[in-house]
C-alpha atoms as a PDB file:
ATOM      1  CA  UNK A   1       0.000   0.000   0.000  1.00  0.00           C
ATOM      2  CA  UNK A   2       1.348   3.555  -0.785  1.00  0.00           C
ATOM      3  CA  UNK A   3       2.074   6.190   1.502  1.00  0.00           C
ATOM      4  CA  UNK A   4      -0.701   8.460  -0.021  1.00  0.00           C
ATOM      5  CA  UNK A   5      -3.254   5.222   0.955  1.00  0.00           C
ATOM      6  CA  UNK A   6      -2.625   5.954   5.017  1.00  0.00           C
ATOM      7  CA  UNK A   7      -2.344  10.068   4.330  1.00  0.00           C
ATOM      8  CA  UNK A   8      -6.141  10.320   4.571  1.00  0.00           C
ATOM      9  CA  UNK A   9      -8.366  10.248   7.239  1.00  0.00           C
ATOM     10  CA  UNK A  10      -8.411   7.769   9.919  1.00  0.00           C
ATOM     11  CA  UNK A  11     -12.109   7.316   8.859  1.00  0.00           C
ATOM     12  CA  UNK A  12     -11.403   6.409   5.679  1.00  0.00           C
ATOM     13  CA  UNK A  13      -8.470   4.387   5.840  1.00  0.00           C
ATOM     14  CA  UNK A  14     -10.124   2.342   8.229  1.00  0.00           C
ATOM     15  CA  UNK A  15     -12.908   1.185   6.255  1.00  0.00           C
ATOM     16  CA  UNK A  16     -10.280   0.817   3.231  1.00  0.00           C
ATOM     17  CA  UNK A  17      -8.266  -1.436   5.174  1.00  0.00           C
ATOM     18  CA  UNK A  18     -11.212  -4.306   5.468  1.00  0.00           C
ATOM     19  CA  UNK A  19      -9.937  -7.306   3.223  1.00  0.00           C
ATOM     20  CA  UNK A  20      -6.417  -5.923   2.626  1.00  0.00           C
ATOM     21  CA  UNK A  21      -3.439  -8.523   4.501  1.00  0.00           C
ATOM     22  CA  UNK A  22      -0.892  -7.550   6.701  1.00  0.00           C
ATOM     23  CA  UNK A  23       1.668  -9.919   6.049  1.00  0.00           C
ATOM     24  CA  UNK A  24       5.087 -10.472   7.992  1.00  0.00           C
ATOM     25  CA  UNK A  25       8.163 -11.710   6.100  1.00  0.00           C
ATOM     26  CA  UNK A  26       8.892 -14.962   8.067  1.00  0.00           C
ATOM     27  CA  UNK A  27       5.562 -15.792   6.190  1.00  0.00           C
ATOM     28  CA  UNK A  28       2.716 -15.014   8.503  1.00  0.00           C
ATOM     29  CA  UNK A  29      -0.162 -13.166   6.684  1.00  0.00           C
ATOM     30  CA  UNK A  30      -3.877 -12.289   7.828  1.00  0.00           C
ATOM     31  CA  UNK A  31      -6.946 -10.798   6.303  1.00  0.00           C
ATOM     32  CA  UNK A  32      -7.938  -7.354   7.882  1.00  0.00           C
ATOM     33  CA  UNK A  33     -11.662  -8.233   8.964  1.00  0.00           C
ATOM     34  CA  UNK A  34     -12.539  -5.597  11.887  1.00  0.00           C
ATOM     35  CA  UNK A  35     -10.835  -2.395  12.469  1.00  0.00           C
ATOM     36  CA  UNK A  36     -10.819   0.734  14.605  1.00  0.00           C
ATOM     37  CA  UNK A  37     -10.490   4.482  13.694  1.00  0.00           C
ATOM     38  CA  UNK A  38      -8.946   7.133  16.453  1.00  0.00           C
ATOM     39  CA  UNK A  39      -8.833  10.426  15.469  1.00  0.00           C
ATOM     40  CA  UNK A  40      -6.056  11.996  18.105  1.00  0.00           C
ATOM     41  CA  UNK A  41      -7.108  15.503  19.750  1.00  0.00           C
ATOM     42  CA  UNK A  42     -11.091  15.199  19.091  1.00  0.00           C
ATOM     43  CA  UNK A  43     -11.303  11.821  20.342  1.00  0.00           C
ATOM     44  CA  UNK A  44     -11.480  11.078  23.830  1.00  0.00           C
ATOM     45  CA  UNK A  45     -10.325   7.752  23.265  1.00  0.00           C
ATOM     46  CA  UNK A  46      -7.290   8.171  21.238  1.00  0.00           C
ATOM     47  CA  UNK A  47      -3.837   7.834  23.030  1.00  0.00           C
ATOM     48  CA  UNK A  48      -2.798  11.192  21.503  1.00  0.00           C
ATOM     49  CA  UNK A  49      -5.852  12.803  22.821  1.00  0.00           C
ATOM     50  CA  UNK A  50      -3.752  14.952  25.327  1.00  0.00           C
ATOM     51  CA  UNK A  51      -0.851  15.333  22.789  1.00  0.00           C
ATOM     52  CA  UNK A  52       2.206  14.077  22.185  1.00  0.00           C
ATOM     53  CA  UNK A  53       4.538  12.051  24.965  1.00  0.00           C
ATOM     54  CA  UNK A  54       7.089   9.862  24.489  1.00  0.00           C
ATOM     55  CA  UNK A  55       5.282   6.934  24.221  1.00  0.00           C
ATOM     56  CA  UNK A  56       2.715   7.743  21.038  1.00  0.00           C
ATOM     57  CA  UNK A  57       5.197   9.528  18.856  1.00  0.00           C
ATOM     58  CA  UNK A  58       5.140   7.709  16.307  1.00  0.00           C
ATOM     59  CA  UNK A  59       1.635   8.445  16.288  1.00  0.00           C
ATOM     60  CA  UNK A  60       2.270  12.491  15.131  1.00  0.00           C
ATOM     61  CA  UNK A  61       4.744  11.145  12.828  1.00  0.00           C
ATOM     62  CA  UNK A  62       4.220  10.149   8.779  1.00  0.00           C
ATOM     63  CA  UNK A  63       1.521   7.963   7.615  1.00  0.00           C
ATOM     64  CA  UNK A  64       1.904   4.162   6.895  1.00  0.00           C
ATOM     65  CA  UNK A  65       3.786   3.518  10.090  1.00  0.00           C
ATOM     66  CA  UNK A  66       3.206   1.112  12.858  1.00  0.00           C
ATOM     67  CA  UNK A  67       2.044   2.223  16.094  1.00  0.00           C
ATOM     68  CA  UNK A  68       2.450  -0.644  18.749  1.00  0.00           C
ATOM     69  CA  UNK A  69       1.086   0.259  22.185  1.00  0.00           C
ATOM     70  CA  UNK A  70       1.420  -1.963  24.999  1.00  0.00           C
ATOM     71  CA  UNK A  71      -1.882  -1.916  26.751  1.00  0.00           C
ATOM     72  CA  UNK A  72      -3.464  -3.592  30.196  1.00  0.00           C
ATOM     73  CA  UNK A  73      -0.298  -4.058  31.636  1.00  0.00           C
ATOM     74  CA  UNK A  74       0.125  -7.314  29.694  1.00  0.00           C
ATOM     75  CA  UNK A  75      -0.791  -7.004  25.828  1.00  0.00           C
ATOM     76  CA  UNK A  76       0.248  -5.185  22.739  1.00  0.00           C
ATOM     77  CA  UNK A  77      -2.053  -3.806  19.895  1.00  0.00           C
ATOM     78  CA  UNK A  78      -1.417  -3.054  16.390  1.00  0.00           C
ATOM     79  CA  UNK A  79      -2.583   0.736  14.398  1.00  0.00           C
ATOM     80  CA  UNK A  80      -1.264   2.015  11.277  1.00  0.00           C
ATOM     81  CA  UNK A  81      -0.409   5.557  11.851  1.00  0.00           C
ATOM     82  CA  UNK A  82      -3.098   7.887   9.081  1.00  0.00           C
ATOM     83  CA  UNK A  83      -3.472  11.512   7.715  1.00  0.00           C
ATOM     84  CA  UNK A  84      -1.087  14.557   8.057  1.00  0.00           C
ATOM     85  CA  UNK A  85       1.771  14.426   9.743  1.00  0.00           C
ATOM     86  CA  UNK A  86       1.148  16.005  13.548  1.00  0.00           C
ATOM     87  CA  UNK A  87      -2.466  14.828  13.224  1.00  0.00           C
ATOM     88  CA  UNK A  88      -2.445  11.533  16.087  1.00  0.00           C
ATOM     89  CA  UNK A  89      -4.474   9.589  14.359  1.00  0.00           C
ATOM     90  CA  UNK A  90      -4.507   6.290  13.631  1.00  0.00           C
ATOM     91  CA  UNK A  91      -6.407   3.228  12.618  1.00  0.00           C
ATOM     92  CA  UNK A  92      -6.747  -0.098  15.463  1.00  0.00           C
ATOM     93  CA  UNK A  93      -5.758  -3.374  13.000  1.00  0.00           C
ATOM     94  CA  UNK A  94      -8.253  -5.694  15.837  1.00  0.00           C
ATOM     95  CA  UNK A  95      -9.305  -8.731  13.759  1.00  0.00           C
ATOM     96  CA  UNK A  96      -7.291 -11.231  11.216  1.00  0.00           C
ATOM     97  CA  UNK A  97      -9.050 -13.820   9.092  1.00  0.00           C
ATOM     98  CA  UNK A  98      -5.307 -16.108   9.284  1.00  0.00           C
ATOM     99  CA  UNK A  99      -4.145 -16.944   5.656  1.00  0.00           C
ATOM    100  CA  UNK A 100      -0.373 -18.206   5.750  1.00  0.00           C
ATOM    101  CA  UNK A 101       1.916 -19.450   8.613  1.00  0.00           C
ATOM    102  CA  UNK A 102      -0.971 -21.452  10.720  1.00  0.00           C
ATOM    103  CA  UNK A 103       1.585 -23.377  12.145  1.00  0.00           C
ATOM    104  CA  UNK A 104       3.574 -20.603  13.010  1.00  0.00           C
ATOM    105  CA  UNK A 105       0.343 -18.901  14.906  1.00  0.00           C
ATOM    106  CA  UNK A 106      -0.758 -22.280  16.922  1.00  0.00           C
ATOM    107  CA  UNK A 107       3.134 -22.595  17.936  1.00  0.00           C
ATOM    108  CA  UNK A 108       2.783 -19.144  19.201  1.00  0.00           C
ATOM    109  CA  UNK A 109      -0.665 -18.979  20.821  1.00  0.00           C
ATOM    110  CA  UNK A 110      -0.928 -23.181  21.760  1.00  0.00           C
ATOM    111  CA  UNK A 111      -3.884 -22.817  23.766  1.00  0.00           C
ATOM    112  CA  UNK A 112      -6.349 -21.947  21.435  1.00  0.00           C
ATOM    113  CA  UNK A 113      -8.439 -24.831  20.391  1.00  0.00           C
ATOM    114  CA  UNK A 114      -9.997 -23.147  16.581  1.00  0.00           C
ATOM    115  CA  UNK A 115      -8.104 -21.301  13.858  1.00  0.00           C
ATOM    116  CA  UNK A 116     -10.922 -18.650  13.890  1.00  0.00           C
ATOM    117  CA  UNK A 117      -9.448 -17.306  17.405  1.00  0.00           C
ATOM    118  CA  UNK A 118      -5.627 -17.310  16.115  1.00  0.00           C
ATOM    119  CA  UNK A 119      -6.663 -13.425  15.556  1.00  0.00           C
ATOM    120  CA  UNK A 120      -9.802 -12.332  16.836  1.00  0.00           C
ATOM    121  CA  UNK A 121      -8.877  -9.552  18.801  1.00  0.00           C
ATOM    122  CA  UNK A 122      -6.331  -7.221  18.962  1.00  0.00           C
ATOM    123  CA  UNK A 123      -3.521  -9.010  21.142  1.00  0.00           C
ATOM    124  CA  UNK A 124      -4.290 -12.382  19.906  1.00  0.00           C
ATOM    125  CA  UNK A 125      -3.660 -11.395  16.870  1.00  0.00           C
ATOM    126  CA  UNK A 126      -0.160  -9.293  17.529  1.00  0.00           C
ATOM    127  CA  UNK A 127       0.704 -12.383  19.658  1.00  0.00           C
ATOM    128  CA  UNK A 128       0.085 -14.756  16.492  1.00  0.00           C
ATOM    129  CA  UNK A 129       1.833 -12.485  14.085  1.00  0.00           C
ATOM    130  CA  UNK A 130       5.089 -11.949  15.994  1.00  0.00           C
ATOM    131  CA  UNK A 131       4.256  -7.939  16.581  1.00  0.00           C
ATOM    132  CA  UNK A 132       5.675  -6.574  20.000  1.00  0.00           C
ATOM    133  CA  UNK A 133       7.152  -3.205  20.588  1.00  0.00           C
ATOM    134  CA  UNK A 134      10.256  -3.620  18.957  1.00  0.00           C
ATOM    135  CA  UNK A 135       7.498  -2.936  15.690  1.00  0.00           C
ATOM    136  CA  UNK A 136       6.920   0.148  17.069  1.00  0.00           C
ATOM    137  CA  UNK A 137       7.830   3.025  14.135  1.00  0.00           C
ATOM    138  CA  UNK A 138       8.329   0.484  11.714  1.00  0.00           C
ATOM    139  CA  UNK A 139       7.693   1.650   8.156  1.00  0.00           C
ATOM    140  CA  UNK A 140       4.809  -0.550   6.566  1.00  0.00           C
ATOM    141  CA  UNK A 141       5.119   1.040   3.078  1.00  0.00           C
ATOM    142  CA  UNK A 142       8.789   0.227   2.565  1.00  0.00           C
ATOM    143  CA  UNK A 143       8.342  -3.254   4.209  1.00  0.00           C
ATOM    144  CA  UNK A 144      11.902  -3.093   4.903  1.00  0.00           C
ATOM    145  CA  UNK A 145      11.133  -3.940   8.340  1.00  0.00           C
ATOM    146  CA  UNK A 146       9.637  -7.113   8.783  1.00  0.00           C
ATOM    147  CA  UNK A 147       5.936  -6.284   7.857  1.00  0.00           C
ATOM    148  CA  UNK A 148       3.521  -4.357   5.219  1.00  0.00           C
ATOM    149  CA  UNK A 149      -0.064  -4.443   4.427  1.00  0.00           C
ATOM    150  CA  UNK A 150      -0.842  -5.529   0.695  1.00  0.00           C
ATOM    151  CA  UNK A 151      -3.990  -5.234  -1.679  1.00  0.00           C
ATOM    152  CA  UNK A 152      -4.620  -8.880  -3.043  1.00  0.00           C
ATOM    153  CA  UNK A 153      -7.484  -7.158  -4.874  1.00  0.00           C
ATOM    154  CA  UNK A 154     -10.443  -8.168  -2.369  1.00  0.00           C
ATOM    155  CA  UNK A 155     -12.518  -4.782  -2.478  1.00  0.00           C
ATOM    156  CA  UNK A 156     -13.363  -3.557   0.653  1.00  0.00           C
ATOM    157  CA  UNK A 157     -17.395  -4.331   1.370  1.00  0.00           C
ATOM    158  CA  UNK A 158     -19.657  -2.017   0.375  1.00  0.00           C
ATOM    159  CA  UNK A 159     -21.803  -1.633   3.624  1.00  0.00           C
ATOM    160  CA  UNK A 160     -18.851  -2.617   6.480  1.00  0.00           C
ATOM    161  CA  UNK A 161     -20.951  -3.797   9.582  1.00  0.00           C
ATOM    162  CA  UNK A 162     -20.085  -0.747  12.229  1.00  0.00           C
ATOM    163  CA  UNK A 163     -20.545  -0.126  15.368  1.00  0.00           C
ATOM    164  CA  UNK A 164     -18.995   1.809  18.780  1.00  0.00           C
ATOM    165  CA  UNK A 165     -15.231   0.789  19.635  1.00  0.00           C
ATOM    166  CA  UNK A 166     -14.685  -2.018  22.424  1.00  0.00           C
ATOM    167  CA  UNK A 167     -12.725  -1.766  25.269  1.00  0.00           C
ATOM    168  CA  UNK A 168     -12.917   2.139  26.003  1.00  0.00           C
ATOM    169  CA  UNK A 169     -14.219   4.278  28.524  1.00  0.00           C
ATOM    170  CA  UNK A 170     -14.832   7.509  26.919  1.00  0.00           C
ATOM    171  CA  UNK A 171     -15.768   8.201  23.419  1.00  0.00           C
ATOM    172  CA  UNK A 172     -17.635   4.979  23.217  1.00  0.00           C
ATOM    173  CA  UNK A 173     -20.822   6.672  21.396  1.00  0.00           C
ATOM    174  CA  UNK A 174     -18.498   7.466  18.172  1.00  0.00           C
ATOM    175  CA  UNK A 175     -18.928   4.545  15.771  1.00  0.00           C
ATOM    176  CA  UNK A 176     -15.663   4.119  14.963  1.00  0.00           C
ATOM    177  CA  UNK A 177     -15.431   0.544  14.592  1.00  0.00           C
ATOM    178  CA  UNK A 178     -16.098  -1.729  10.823  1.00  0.00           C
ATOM    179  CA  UNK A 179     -16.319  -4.888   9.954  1.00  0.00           C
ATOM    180  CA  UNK A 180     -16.171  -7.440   7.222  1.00  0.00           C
ATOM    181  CA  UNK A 181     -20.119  -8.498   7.036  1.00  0.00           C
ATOM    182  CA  UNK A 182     -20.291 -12.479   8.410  1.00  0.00           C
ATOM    183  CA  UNK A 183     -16.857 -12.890   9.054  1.00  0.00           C
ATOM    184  CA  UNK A 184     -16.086 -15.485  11.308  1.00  0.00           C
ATOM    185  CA  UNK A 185     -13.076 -14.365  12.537  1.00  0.00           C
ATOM    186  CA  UNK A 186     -14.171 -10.648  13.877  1.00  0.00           C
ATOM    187  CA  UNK A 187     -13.972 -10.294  17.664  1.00  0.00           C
ATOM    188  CA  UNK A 188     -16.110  -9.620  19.845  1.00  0.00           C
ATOM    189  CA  UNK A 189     -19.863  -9.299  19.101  1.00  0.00           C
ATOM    190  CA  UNK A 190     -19.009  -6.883  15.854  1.00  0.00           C
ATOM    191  CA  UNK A 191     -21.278  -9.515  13.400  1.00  0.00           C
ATOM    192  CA  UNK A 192     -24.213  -8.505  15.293  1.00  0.00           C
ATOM    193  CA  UNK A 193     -23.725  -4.789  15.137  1.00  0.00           C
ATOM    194  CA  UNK A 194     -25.632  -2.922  12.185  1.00  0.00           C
END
């Protein structure tokens, strides 16, 4: 994906990013199936919402990058920094339909019992795919680092399935969350969302 692809709005990226495959270079890859916007100062809910610190940086910096937060003490979570440069926003990769390196993920994450969880979720799916914090900045347009996000040419659906984000405690009425329609492999309870 080109650089001008993440320069838009979170919004839009977002819903653009539904079918795409973020793909790691030891072989891993993974449908996009459910995905979160945050739109940095205007969103309660974004980590840049008070500005910029140390920690969300790479957040204000160019589009296309990784932003890996470490979150609950325990887990990491995967965004693709979007729009202008300075803007904090950035789009919340949650969901994987698993494609390539299956073994690879069930090595990783031995205790689930289906395929369909490998990824369903945020940190299952960074846990499955190898992303920590060392990822953290990394470019995904140049794929020089590791990882990238390609087009396969799956369009993106027509009418996502969205719905208010999971997992937040303030700007949960902004519905800022898609979904591929009857995916199996979205988290949560997004497939019953309209």
């Amino acid at each position: 994906m080109s650089r001008a692809f993440f320069a838009r709005a979170a919004t839009v990226v977002a819903q653009q990013l539904l079918n795409k495959i973020l793909v790691s270079a030891d072989g891993r890859a993974g449908r996009i199936v459910e995905v979160e916007a945050y739109l940095g100062a205007v969103d309660p809910a974004s980590h840049t919402f008070r500005g910029r610190t140390l920690s969300n940086a790479v957040m204000f910096g160019p589009p296309g990058h990784m932003y890996v937060r470490f979150t609950y003490g325990m887990h990491w979570c995967c965004n693709c920094v979007s729009g202008p440069v300075g803007g904090g926003c950035g789009v919340l990769i949650r969901a994987l339909e698993p494609l390539h390196g299956l073994e690879q993920m069930r090595a990783v994450r031995p205790r689930i019992t289906r395929d369909r969880d490998l990824c369903r979720g945020p940190a299952r799916l960074t846990e499955a795919m190898g992303i920590s914090g060392i990822q953290n900045g990394i470019d995904l347009v140049g794929a020089s680092e590791g990882f990238t996000i390609v087009d396969d040419g799956m369009a993106p659906p027509r009418n996502p399935v969205g719905g208010p984000r999971i997992g937040i405690s303030q700007g949960k009425d902004l519905p800022l969350r898609w979904s591929v329609p009857g995916n199996r492999h979205v988290s949560g309870t997004a497939s019953q969302q309209h």
